[in-house]
Protein backbone atom coordinates (compact mmCIF):
# COMPACT_ATOMS: atom_id res chain seq x y z
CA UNK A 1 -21.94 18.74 6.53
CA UNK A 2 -20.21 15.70 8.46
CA UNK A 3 -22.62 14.02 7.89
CA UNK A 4 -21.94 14.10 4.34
CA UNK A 5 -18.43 12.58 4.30
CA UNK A 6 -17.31 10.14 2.46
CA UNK A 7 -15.33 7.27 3.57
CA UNK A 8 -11.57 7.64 3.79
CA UNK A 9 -8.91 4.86 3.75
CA UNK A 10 -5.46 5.00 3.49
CA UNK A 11 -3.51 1.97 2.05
CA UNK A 12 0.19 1.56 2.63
CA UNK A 13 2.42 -0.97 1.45
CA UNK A 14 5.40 -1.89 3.44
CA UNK A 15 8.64 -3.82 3.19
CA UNK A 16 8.77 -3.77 7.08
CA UNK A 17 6.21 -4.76 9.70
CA UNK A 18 5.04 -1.93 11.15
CA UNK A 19 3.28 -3.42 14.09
CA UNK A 20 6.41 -6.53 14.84
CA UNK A 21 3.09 -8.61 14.97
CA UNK A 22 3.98 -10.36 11.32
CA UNK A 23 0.54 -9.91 9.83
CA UNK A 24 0.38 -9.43 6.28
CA UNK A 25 -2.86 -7.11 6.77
CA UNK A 26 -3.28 -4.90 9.51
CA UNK A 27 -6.51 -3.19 9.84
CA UNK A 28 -7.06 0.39 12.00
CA UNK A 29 -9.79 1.75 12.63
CA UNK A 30 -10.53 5.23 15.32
CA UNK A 31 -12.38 4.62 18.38
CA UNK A 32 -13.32 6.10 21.92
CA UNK A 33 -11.10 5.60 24.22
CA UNK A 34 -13.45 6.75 27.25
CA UNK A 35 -16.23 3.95 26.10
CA UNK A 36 -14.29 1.45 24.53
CA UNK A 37 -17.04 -0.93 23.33
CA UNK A 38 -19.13 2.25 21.98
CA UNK A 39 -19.69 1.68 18.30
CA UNK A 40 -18.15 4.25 16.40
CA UNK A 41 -17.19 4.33 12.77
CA UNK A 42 -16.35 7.36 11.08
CA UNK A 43 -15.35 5.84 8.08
CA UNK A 44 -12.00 6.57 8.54
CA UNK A 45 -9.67 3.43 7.80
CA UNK A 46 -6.20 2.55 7.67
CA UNK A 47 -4.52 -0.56 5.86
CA UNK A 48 -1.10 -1.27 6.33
CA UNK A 49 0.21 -4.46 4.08
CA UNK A 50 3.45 -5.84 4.99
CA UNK A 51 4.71 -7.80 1.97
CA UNK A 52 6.62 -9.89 4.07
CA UNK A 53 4.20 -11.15 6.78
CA UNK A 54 2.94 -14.20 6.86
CA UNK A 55 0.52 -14.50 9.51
CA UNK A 56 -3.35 -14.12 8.72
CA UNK A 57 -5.86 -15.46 6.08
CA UNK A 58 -4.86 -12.67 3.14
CA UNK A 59 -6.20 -14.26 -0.05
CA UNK A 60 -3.78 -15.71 -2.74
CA UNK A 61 -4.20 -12.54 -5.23
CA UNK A 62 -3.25 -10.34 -2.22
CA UNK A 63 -0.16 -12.36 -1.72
CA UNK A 64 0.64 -12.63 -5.11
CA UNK A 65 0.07 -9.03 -5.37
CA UNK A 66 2.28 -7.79 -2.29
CA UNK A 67 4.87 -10.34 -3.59
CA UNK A 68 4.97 -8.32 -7.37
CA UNK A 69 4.90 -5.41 -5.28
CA UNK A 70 7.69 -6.66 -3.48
CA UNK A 71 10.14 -7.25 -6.55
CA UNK A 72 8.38 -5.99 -9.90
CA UNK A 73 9.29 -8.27 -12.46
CA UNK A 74 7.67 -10.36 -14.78
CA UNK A 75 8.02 -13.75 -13.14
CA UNK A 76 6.16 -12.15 -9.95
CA UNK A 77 3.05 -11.57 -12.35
CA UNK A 78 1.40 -14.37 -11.71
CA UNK A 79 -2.22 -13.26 -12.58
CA UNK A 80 -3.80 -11.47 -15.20
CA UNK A 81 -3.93 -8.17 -12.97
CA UNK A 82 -0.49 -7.90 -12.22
CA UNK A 83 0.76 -9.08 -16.29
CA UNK A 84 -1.56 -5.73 -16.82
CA UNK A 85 0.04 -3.97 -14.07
CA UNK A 86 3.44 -5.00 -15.56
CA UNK A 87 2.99 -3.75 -18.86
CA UNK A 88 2.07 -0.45 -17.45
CA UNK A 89 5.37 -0.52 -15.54
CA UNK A 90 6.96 -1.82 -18.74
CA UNK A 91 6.08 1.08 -20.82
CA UNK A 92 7.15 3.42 -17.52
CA UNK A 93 10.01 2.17 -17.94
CA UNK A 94 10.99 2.58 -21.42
CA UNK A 95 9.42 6.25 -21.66
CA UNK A 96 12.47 7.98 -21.13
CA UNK A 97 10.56 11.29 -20.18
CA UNK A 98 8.67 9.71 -17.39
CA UNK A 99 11.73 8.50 -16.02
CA UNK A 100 13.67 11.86 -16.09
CA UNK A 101 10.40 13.27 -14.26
CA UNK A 102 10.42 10.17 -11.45
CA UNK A 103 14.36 11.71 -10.69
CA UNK A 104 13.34 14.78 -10.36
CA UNK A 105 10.67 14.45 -7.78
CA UNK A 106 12.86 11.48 -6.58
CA UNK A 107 15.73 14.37 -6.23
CA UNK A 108 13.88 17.54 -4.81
CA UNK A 109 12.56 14.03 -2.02
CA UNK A 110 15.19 13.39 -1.50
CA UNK A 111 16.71 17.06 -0.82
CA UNK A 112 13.75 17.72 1.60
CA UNK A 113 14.45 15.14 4.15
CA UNK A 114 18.02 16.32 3.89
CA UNK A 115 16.86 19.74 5.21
């Protein structure tokens, strides 16, 4: 039933603003466009973080998280999250299987928006 839904919300990270508004968080959200000020909320949400924006009131873990995400290396870790997050990444990294399967589906990507 719809009424049985649950909440979806769709995070992208960007290295370019998508909006030209420089926000470093931009929240959407549907709504009527007949009745405006109706509320509405289907728990549908989309967050776009630009990693470059500096406008807004994002909170020092989200900058320090959009800067890692930015340029992944070490000396952009600078909480306890993202020194997790970088390990994982580490070990990525040096397991040479999971790197031959990232160029493959970076490959057959790739050869799709070709076609």
């Amino acid at each position: 039933d719809y009424e049985h839904l649950k909440n979806v919300i769709v995070i992208m990270i960007l290295p370019k603003d998508p909006f030209g508004y420089n926000h470093m968080v931009y929240t959407v959200q549907n709504q009527c466009l007949e009745i405006p000020d109706m509320p509405y909320d289907d728990g549908a949400k989309t967050i776009f973080f630009y990693t470059k924006g500096t406008e807004g009131n994002p909170t020092t873990e989200l900058k320090e998280f959009l800067t890692y995400m930015e340029e992944t290396k070490k000396d952009n870790a600078k909480n306890e999250s993202l020194k997790k997050i970088h390990g994982m990444v580490e070990q990525v990294k040096d397991d040479g299987k999971a790197s031959v399967e990232y160029m493959k589906i970076f490959e057959k990507e790739k050869m799709l928006k070709e076609k």
